[in-house]
Protein backbone atom coordinates (compact mmCIF):
# COMPACT_ATOMS: atom_id res chain seq x y z
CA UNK A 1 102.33 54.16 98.51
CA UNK A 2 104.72 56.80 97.40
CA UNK A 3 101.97 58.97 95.78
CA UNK A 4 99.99 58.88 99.24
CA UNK A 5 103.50 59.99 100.77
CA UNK A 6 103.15 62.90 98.62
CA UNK A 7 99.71 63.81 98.90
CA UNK A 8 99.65 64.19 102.74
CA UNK A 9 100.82 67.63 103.93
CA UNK A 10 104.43 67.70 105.58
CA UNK A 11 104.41 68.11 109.83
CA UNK A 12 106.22 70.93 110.81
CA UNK A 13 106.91 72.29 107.59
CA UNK A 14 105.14 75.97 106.68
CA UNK A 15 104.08 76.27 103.25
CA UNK A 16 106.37 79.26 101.57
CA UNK A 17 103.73 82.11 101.85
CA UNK A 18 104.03 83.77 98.47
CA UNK A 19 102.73 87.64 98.44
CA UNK A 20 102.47 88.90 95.09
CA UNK A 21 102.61 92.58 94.19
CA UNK A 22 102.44 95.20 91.50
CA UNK A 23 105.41 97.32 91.53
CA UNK A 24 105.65 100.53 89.48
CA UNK A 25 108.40 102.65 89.44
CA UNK A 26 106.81 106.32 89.15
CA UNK A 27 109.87 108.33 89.07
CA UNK A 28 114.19 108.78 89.22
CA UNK A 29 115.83 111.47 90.00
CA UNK A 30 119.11 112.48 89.45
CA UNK A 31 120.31 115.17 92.33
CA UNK A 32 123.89 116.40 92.44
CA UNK A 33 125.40 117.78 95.33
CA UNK A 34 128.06 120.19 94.72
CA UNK A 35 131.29 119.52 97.37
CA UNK A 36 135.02 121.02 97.23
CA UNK A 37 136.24 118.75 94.30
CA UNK A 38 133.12 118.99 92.13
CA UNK A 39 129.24 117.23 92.11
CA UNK A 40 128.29 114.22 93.83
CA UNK A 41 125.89 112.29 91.84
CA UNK A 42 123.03 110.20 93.54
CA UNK A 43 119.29 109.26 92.67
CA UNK A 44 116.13 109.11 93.39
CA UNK A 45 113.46 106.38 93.15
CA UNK A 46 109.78 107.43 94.09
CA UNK A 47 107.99 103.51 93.92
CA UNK A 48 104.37 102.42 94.52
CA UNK A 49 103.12 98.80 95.17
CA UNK A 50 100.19 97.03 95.54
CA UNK A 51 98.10 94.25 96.03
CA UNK A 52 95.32 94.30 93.58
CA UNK A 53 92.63 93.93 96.48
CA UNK A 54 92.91 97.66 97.80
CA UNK A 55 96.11 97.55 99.63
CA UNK A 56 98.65 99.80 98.54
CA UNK A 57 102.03 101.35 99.86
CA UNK A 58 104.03 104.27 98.55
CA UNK A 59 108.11 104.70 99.17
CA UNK A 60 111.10 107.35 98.10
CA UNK A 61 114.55 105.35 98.09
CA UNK A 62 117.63 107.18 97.77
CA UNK A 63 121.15 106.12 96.85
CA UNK A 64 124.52 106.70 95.06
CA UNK A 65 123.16 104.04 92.31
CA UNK A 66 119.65 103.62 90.47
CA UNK A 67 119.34 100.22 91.47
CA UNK A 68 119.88 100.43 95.06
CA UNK A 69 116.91 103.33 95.25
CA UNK A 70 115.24 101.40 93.58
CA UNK A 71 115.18 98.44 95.73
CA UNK A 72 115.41 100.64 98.85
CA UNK A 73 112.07 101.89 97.71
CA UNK A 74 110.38 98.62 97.01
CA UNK A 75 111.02 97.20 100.44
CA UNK A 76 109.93 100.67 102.33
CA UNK A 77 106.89 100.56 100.02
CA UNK A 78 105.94 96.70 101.12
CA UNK A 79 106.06 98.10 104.58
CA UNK A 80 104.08 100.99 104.14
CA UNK A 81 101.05 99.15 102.38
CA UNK A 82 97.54 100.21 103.84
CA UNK A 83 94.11 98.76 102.47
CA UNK A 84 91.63 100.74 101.30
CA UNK A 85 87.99 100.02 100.95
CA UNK A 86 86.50 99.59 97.60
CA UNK A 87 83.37 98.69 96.08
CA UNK A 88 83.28 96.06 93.26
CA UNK A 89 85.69 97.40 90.78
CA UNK A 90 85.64 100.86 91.93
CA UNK A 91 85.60 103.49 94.84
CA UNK A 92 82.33 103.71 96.92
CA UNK A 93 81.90 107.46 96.55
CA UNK A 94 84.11 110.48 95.50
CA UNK A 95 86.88 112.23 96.81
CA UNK A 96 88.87 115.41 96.84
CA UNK A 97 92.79 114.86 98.03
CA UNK A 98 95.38 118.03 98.07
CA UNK A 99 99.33 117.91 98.91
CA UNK A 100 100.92 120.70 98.18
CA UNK A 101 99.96 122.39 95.13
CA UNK A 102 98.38 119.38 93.42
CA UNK A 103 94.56 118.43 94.20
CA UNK A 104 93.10 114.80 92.89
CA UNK A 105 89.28 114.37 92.23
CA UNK A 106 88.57 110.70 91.91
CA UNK A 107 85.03 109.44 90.90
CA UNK A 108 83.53 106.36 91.35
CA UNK A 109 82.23 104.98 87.86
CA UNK A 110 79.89 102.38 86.47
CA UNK A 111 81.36 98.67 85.39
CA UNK A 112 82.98 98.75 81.80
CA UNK A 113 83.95 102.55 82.26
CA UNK A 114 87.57 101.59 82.56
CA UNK A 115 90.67 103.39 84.40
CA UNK A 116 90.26 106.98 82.93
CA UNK A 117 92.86 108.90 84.90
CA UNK A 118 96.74 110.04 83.89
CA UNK A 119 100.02 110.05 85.03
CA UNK A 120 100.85 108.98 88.59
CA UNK A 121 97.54 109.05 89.69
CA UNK A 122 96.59 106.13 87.01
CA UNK A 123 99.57 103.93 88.71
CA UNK A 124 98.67 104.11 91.76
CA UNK A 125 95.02 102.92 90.92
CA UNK A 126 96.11 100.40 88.95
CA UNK A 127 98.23 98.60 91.51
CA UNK A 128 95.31 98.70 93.85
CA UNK A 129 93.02 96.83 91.56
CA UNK A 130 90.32 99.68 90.56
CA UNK A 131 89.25 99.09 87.09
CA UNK A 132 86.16 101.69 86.76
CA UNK A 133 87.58 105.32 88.24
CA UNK A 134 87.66 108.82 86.51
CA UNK A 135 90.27 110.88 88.34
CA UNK A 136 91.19 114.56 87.10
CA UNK A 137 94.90 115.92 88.61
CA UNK A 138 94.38 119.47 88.96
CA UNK A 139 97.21 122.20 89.51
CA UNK A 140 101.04 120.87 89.93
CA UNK A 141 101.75 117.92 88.63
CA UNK A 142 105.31 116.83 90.69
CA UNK A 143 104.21 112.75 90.92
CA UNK A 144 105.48 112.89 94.02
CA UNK A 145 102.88 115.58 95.13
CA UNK A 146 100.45 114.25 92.80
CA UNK A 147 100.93 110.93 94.62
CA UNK A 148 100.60 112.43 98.25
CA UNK A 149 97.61 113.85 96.72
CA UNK A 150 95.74 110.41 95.68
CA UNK A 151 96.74 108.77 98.90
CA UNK A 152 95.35 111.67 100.67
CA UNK A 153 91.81 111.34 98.98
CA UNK A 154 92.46 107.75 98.97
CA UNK A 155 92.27 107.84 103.02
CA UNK A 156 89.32 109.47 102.74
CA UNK A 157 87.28 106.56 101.75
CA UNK A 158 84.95 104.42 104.70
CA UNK A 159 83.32 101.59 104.02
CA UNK A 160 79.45 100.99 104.13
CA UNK A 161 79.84 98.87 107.64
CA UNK A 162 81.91 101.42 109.11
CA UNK A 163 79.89 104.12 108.53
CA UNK A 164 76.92 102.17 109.78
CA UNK A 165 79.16 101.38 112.69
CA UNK A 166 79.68 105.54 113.93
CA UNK A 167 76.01 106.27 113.48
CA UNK A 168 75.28 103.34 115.49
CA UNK A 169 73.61 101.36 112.78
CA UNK A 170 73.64 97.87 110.90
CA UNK A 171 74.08 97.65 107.28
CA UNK A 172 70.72 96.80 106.85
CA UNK A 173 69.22 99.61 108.49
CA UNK A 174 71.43 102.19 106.48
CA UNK A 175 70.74 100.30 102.82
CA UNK A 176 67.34 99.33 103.65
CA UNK A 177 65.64 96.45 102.31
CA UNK A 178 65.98 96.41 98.74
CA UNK A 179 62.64 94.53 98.01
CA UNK A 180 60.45 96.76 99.82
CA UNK A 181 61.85 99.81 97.55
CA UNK A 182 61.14 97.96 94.55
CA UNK A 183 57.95 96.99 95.49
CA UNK A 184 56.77 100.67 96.23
């Protein structure tokens, strides 16, 4: 009786919804400003988080302690997360992204390539979940910039269905049928 008490689900009560994310501290900053009786210290936290299913967010915390940017950071970035499409374990074509003076080429690969890309740029990717990527960071390479840069090609991307959707087409009439090709 008191393991069928146990078993049934609780009325009323909401199961604790439990979100988890990959968080990756990218880069700290210490910036002084100089006042009448000398330098004030504070930092700089530049944070990205994701979801490992194409959602990702990007944050800058600041504050008079590392911590405290830190988590200031972290809960902007959880705000700020926005889904991106992807195909299998990598991006569905390739894109150009520029901020600044730092450009991002990111090219979709074949299974078992792996995550072939440096710095900030592999960080992001790898809290969004792509596995097979190559991604070249061409001219400045600030991670903040270089950041700005992969989010801008990152918004590049449109799925299959709504590209089919703005030409005014199914999915099926874009692919085609894939047994008729073969056959021919």
């Amino acid at each position: 009786m008191a393991e069928e008490r146990n078993r049934r689900p609780q009325q009323g009560k909401k199961a604790p919804v439990v979100e988890e994310f990959a968080e990756v501290v990218l880069n700290v900053r210490r910036v002084a400003k100089v006042i009448k009786g000398g330098r004030r210290l504070a930092f700089s936290a530049l944070v990205v988080v994701g979801d490992h299913k194409g959602g990702m967010g990007i944050a800058l915390g600041k504050s008079r302690e590392v911590s405290s940017a830190i988590s200031k950071a972290l809960r902007r970035a959880k705000k700020s997360i926005t889904c991106y499409p992807l195909y299998k374990t990598t991006i569905p074509y390739t894109v150009t992204g520029k901020h600044g003076a730092s450009e991002v080429i990111i090219r979709s690969a074949s299974k078992g390539t792996g995550l072939i890309a440096g710095g900030a740029v592999r960080s992001v990717l790898e809290v969004m979940g792509i596995r097979d990527v190559l991604a070249k960071s061409i001219g400045a390479t600030n991670p903040q910039n270089v950041v700005k840069a992969t989010v801008n090609a990152l918004s590049k991307l449109r799925s299959a269905a709504h590209i089919g959707a703005l030409r005014g087409k199914t999915l099926k009439e874009m692919i085609g049928d894939q047994n008729n090709v073969a056959a021919e």
